[in-house]
Protein backbone atom coordinates (compact mmCIF):
# COMPACT_ATOMS: atom_id res chain seq x y z
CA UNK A 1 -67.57 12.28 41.25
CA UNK A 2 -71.07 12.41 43.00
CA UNK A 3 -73.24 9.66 42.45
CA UNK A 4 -77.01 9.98 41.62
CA UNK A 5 -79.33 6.69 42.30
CA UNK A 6 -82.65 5.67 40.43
CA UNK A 7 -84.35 2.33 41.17
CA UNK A 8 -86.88 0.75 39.09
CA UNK A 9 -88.88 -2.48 40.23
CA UNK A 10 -91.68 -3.98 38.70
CA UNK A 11 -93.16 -2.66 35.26
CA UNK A 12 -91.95 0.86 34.04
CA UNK A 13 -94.57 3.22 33.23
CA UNK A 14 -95.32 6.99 32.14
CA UNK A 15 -94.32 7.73 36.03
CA UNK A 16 -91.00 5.95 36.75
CA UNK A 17 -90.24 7.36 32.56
CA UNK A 18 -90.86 10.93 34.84
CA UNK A 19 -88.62 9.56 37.92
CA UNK A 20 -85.88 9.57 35.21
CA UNK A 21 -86.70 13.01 33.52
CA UNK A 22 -86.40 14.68 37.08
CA UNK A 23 -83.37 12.83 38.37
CA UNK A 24 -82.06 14.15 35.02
CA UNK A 25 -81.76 17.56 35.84
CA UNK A 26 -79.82 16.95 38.86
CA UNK A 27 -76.96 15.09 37.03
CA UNK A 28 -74.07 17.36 35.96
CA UNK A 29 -70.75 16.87 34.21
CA UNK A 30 -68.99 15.11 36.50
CA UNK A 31 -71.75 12.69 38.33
CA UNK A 32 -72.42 9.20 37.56
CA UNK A 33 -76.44 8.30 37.35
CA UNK A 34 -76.52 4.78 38.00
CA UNK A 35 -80.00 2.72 37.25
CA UNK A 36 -81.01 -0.15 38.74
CA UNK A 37 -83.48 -2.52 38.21
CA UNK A 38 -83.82 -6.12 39.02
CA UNK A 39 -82.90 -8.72 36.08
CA UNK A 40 -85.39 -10.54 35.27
CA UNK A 41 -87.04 -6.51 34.20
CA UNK A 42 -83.84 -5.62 32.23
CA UNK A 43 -86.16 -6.05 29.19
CA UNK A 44 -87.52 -3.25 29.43
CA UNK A 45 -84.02 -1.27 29.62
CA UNK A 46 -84.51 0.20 25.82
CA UNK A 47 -86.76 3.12 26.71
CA UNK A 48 -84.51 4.02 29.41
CA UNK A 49 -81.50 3.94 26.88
CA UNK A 50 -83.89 5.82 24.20
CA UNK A 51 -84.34 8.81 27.10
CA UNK A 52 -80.85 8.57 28.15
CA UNK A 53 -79.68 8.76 24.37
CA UNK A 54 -81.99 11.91 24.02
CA UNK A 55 -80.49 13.70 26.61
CA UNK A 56 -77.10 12.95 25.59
CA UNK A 57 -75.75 10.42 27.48
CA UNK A 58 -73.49 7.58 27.18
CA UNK A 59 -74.37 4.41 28.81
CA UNK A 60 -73.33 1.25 30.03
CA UNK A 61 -75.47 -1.77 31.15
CA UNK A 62 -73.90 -4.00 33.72
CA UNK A 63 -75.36 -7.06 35.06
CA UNK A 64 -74.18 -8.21 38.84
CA UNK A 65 -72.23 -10.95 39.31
CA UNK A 66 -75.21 -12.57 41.43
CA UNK A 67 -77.64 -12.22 38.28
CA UNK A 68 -80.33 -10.38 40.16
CA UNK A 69 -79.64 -6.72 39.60
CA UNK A 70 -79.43 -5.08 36.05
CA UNK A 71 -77.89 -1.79 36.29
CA UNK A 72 -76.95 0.89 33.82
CA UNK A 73 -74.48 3.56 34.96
CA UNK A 74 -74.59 7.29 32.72
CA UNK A 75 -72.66 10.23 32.34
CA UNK A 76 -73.09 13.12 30.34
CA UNK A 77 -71.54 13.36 27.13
C-alpha cells in the first residue's frame, strides 16, 4: 500500500486547499494519503475533512503521542 504525503504548516489558504486537490488525483484504491500538520493548527482540520468527504474518502485524525503533530490518514472509499 503506497503512501502519499501532504504537509501543512502555518495558516491554510486557497493554495495549500489546491496542494490537496492535486495530491488527490494521485491517490488510488489502495494508497494511504496521510496529512500532517502541526497541533496547535489542527483547528483548522474541518475544511480538509469537508474536501476529503467530497471526494469520497474516509478519514481518521490521529494526534502523536508527543502532542506536536496532528495528522489525518485517508483512503478512498
Amino acid at each position: 500500500m503506497p503512501q502519499i504525503y501532504v504537509n501543512f504548516s502555518g495558516e491554510i489558504g486557497p493554495s495549500d486547499n489546491q496542494k490537496l486537490l492535486h495530491a488527490l488525483k494521485d491517490v488510488g484504491k489502495e494508497d494511504e494519503l496521510i496529512i500532517s500538520m502541526d497541533a496547535n493548527d489542527a483547528h483548522q482540520a474541518d475544511q480538509i475533512f469537508g474536501i476529503l468527504n467530497k471526494h469520497d474518502f474516509q478519514v481518521l485524525p490521529k494526534g502523536s503521542e508527543t502532542g506536536l503533530t496532528y495528522s489525518i490518514l485517508a483512503k478512498r472509499k
